[in-house]
PDB file of N, CA and C in Angstrom:
ATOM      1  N   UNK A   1       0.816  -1.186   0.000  1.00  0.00           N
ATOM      2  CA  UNK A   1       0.000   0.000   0.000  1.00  0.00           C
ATOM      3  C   UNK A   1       0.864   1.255   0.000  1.00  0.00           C
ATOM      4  N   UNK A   2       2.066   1.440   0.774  1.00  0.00           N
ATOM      5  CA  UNK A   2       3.102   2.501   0.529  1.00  0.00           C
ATOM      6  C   UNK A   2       3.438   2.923  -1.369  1.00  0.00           C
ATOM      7  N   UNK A   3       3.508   1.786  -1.238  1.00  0.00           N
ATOM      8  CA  UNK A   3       3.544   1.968  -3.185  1.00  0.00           C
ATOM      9  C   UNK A   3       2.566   2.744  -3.530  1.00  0.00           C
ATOM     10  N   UNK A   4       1.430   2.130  -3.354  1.00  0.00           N
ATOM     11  CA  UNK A   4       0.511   2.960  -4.296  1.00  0.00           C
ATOM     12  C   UNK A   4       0.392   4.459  -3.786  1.00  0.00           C
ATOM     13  N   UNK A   5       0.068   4.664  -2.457  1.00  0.00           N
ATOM     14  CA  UNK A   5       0.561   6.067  -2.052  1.00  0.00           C
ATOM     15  C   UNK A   5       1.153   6.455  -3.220  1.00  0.00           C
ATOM     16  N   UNK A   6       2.679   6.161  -3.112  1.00  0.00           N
ATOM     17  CA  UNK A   6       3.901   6.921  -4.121  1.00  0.00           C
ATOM     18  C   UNK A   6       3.426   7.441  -5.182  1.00  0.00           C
ATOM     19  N   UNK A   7       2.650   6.236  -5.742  1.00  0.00           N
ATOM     20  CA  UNK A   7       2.092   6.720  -7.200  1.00  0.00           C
ATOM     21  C   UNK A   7       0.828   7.251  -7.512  1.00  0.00           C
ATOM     22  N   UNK A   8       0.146   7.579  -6.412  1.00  0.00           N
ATOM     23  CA  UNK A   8      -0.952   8.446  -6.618  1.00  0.00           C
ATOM     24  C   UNK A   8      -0.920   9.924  -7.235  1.00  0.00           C
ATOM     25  N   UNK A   9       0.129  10.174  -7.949  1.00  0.00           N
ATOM     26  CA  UNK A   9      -0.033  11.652  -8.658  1.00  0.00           C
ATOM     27  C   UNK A   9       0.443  11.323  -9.882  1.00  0.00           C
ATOM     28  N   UNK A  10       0.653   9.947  -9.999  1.00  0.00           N
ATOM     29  CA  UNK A  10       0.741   9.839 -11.780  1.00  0.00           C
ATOM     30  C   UNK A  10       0.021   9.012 -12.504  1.00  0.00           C
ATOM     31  N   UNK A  11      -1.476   8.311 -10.930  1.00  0.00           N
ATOM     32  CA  UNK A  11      -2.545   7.646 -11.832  1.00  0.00           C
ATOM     33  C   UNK A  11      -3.459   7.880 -12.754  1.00  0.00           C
ATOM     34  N   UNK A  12      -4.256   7.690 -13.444  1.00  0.00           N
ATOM     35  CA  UNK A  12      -5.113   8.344 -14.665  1.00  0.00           C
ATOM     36  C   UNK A  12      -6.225   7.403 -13.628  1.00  0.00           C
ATOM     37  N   UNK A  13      -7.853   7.940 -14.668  1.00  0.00           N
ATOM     38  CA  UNK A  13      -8.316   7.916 -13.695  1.00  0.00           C
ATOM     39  C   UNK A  13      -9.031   6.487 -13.578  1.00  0.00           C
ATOM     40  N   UNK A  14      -8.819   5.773 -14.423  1.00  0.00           N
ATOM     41  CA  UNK A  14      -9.072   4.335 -14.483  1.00  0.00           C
ATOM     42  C   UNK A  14      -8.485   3.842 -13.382  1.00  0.00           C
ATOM     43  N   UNK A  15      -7.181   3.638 -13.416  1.00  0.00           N
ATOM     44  CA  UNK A  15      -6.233   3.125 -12.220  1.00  0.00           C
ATOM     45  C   UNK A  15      -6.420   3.981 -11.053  1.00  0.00           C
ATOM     46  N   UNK A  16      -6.819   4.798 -10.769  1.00  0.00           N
ATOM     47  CA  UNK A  16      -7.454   5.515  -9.605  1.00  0.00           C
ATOM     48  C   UNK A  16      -8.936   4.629  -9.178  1.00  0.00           C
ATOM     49  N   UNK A  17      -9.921   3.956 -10.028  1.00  0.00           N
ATOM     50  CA  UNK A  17     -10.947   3.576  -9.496  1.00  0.00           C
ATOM     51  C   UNK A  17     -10.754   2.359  -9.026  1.00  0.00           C
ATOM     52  N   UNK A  18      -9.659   1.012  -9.400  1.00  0.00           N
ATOM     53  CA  UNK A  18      -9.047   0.519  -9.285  1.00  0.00           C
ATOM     54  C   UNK A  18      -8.647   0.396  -7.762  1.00  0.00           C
ATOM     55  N   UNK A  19      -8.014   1.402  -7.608  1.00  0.00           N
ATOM     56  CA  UNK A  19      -7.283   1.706  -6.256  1.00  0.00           C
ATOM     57  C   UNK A  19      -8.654   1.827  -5.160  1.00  0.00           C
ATOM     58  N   UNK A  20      -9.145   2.696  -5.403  1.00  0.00           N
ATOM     59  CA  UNK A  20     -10.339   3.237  -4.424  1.00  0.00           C
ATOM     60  C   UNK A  20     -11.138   1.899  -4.035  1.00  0.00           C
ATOM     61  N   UNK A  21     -11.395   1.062  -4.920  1.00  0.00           N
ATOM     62  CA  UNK A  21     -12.217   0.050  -5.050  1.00  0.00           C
ATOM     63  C   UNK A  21     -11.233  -1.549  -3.731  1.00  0.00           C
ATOM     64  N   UNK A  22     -10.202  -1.282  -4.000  1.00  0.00           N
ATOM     65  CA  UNK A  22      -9.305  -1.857  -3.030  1.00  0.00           C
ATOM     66  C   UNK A  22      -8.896  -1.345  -2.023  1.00  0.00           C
ATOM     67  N   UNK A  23      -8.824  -0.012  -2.035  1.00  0.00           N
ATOM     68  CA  UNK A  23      -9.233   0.764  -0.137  1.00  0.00           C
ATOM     69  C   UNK A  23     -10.427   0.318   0.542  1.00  0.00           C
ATOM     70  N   UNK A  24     -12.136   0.154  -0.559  1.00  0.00           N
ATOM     71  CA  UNK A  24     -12.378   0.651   0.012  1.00  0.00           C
ATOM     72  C   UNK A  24     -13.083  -0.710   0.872  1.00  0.00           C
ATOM     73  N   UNK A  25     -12.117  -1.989   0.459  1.00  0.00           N
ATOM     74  CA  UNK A  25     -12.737  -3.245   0.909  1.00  0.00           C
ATOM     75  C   UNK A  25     -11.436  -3.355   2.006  1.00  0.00           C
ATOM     76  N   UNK A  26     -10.411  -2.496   2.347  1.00  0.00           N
ATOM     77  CA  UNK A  26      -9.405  -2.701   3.789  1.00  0.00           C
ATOM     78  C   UNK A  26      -9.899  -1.801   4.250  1.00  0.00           C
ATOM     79  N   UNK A  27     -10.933  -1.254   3.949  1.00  0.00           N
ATOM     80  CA  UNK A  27     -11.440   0.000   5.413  1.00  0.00           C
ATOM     81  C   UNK A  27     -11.695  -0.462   6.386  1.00  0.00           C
ATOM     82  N   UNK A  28     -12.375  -2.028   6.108  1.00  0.00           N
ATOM     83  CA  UNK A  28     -13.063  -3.075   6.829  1.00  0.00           C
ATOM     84  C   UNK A  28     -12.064  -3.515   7.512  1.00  0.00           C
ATOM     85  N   UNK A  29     -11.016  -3.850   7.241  1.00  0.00           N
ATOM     86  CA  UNK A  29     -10.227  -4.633   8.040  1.00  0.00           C
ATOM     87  C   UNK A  29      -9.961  -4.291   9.464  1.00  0.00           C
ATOM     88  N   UNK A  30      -9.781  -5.752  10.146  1.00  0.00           N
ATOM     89  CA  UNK A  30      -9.352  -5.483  11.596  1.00  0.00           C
ATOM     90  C   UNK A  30      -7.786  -5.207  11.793  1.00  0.00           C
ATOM     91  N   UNK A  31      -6.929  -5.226  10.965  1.00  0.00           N
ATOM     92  CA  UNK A  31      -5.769  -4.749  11.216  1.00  0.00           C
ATOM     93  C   UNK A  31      -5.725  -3.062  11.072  1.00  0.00           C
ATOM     94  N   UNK A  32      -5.545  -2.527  12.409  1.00  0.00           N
ATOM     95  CA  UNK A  32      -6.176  -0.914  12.488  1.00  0.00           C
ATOM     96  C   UNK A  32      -4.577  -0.631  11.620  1.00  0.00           C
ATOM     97  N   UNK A  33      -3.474  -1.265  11.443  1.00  0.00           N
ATOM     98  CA  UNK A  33      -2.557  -0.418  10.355  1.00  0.00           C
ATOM     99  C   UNK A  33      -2.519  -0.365   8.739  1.00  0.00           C
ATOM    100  N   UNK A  34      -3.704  -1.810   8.667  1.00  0.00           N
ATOM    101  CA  UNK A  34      -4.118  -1.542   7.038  1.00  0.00           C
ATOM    102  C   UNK A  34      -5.114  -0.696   6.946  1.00  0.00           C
ATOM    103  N   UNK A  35      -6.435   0.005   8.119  1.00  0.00           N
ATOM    104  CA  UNK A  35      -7.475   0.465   7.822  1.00  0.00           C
ATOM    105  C   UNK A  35      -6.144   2.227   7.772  1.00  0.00           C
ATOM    106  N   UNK A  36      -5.499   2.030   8.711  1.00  0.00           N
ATOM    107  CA  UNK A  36      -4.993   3.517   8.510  1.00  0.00           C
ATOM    108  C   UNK A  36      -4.377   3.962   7.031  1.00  0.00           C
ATOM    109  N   UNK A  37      -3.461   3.100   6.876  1.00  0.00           N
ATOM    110  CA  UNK A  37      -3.035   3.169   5.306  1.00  0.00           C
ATOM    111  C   UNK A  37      -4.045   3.414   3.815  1.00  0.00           C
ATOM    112  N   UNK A  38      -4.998   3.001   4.765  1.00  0.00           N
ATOM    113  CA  UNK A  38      -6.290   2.975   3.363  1.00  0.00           C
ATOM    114  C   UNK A  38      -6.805   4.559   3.517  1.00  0.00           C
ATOM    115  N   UNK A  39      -6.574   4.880   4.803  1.00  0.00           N
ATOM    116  CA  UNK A  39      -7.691   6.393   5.029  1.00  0.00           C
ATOM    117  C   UNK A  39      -6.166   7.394   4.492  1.00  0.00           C
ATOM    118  N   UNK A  40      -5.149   7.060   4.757  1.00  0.00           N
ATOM    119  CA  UNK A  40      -4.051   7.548   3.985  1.00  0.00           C
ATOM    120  C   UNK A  40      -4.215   7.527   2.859  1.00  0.00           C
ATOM    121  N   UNK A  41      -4.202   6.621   1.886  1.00  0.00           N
ATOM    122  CA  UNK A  41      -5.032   6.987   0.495  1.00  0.00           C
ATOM    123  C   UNK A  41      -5.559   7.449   0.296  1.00  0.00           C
ATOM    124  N   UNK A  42      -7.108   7.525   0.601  1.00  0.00           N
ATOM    125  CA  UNK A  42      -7.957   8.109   0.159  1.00  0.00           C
ATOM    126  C   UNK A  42      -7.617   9.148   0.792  1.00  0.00           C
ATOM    127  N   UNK A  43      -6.953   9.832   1.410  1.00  0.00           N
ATOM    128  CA  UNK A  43      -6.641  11.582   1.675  1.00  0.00           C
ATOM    129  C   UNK A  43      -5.778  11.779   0.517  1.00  0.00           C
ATOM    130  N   UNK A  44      -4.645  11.135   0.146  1.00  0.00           N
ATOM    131  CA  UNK A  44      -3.834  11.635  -0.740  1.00  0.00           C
ATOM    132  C   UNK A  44      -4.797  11.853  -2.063  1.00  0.00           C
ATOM    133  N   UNK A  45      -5.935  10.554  -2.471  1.00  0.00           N
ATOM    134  CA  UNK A  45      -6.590  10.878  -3.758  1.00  0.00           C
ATOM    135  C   UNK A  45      -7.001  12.018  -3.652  1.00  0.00           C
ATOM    136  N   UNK A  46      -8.037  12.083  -2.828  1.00  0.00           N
ATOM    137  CA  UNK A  46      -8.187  13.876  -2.158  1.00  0.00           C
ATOM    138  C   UNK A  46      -8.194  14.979  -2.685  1.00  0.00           C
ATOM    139  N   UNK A  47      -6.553  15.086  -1.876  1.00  0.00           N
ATOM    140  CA  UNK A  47      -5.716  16.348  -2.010  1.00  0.00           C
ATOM    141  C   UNK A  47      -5.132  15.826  -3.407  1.00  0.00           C
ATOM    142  N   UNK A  48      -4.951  14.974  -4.162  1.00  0.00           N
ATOM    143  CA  UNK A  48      -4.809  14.876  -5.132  1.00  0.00           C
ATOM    144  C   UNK A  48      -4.371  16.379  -6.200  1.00  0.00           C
ATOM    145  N   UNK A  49      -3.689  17.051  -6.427  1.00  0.00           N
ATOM    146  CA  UNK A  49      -3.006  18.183  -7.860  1.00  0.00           C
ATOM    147  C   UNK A  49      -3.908  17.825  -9.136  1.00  0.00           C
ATOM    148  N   UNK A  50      -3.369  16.438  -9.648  1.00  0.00           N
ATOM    149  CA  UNK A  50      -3.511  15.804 -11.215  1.00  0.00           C
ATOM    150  C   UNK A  50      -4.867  16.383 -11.199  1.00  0.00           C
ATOM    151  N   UNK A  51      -5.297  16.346 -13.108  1.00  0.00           N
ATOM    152  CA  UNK A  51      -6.623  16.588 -13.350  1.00  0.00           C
ATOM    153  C   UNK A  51      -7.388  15.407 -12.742  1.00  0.00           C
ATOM    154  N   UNK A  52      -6.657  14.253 -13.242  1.00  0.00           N
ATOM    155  CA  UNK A  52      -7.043  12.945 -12.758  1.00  0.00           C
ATOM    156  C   UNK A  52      -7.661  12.471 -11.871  1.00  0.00           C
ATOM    157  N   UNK A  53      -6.766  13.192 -10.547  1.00  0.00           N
ATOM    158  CA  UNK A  53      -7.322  13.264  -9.348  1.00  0.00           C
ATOM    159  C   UNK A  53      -8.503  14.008  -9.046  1.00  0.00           C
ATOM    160  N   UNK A  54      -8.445  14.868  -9.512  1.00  0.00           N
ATOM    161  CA  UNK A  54      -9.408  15.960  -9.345  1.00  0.00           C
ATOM    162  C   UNK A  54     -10.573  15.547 -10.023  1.00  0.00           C
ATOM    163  N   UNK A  55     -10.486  14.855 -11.012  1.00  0.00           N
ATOM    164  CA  UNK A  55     -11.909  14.896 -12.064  1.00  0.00           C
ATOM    165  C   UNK A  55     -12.335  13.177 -11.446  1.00  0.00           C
ATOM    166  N   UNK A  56     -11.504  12.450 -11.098  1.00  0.00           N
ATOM    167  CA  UNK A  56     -12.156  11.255 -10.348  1.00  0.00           C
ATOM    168  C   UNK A  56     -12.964  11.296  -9.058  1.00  0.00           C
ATOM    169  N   UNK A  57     -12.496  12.323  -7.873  1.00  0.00           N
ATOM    170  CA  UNK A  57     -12.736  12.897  -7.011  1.00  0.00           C
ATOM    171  C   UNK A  57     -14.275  13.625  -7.132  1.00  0.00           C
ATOM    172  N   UNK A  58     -14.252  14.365  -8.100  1.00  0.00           N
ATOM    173  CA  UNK A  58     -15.238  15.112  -8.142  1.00  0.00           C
ATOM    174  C   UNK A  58     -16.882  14.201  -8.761  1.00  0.00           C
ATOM    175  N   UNK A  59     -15.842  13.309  -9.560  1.00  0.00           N
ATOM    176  CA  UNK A  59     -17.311  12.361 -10.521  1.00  0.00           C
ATOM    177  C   UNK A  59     -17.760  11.352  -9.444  1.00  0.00           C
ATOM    178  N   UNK A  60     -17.002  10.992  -8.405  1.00  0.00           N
ATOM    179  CA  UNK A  60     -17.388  10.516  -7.016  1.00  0.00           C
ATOM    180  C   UNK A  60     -17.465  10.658  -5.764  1.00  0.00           C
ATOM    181  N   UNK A  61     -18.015  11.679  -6.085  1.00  0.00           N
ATOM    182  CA  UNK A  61     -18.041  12.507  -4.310  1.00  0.00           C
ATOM    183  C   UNK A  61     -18.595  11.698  -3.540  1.00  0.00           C
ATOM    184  N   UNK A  62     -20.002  11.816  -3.963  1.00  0.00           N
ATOM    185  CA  UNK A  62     -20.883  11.150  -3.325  1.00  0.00           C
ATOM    186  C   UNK A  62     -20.504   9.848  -2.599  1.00  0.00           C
ATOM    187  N   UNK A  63     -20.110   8.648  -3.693  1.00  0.00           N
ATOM    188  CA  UNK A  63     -19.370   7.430  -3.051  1.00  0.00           C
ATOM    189  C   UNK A  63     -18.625   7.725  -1.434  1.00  0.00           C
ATOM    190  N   UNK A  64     -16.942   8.611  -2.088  1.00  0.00           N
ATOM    191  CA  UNK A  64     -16.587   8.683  -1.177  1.00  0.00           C
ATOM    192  C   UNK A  64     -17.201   9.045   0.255  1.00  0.00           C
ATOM    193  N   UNK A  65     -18.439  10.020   0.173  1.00  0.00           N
ATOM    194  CA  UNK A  65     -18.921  10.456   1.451  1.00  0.00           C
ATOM    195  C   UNK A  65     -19.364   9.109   2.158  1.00  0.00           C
ATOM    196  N   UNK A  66     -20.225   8.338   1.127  1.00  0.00           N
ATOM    197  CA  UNK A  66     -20.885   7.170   2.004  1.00  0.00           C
ATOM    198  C   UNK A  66     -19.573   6.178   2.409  1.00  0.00           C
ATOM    199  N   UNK A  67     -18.608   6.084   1.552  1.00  0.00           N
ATOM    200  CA  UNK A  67     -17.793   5.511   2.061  1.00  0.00           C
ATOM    201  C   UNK A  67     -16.914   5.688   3.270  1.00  0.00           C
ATOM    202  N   UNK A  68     -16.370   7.105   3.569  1.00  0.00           N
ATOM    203  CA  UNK A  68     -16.112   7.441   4.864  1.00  0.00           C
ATOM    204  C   UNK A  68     -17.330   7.445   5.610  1.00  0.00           C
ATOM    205  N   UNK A  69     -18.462   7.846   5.884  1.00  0.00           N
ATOM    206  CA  UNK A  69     -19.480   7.897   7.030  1.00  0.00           C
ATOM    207  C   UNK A  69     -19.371   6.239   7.277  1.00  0.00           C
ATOM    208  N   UNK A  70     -19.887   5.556   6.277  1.00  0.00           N
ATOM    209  CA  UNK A  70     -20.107   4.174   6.801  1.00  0.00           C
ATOM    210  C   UNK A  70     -18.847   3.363   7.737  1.00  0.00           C
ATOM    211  N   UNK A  71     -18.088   3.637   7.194  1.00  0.00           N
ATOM    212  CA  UNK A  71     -16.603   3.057   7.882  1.00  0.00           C
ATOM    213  C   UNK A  71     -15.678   3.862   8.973  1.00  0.00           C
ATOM    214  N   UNK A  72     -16.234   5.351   9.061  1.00  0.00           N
ATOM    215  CA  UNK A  72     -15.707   5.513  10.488  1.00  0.00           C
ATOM    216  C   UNK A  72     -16.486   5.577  11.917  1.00  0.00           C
ATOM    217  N   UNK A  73     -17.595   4.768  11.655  1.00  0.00           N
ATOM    218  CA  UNK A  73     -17.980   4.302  12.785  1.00  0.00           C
ATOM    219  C   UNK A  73     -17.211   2.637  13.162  1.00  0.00           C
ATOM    220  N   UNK A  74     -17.144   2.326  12.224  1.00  0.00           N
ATOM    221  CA  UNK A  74     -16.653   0.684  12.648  1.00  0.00           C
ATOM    222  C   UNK A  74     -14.850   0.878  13.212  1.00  0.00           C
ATOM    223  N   UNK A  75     -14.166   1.691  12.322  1.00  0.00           N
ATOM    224  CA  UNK A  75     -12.725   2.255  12.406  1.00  0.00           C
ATOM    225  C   UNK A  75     -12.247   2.390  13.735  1.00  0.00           C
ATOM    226  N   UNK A  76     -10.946   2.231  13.712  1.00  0.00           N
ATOM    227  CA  UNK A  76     -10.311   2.027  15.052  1.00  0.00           C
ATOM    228  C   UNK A  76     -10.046   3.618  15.353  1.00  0.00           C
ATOM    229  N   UNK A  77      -9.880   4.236  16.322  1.00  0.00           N
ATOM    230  CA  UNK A  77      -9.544   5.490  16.802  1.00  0.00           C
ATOM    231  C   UNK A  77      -7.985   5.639  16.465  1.00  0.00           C
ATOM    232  N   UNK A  78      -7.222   4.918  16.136  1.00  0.00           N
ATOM    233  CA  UNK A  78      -5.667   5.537  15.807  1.00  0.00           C
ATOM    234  C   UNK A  78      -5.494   5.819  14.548  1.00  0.00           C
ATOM    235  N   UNK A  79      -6.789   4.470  13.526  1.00  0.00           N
ATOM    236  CA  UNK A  79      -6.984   4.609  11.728  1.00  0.00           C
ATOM    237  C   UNK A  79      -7.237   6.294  11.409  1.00  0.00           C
ATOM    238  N   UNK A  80      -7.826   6.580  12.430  1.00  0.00           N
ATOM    239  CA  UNK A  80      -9.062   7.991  12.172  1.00  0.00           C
ATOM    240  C   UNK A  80      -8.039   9.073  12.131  1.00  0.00           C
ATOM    241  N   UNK A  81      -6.621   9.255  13.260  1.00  0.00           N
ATOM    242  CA  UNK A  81      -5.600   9.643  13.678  1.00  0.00           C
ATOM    243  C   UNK A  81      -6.749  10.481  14.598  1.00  0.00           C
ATOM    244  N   UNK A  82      -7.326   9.917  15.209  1.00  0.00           N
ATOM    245  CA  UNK A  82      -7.973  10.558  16.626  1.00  0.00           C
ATOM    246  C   UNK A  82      -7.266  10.247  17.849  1.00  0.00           C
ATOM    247  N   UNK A  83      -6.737  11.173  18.775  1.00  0.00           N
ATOM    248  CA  UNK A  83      -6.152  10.387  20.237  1.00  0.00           C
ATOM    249  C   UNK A  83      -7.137  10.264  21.172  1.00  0.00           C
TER     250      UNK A  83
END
């Protein structure tokens, strides 16, 4: 998952849905250092620069919202970076 981090500013936006679609099934996970790495992603898609980013981001807002609401209730408090 560090990898893909890295390369999140030179995905297009195919390989961006790709990615999201595999965050957004370790959000679930009980290992609270893969759910953190995943909410690390999806911030970097985010803040994302690229048009890429930006125009994937924007054509799925919506998703993402239900996707964070639904999963930071289940989420561990360190995934969230809450103390």
């Amino acid at each position: 998952m560090d990898l893909a981090l890295s390369k999140i500013p030179y995905l297009q936006k195919g390989n961006l849905k790709k990615l999201f679609k595999h965050v957004k099934d370790r959000l679930k996970s009980m290992d609270h250092t893969v759910q953190k790495k995943s909410y690390r992603i999806l911030e970097e898609i985010c803040a994302g620069k690229s048009s890429d980013c930006k125009t994937f981001v924007s054509s799925n807002i919506e998703e993402f919202q239900n996707v964070l609401l639904s999963s930071l209730s289940s989420s561990s408090p360190s995934s969230k970076g809450v103390s």
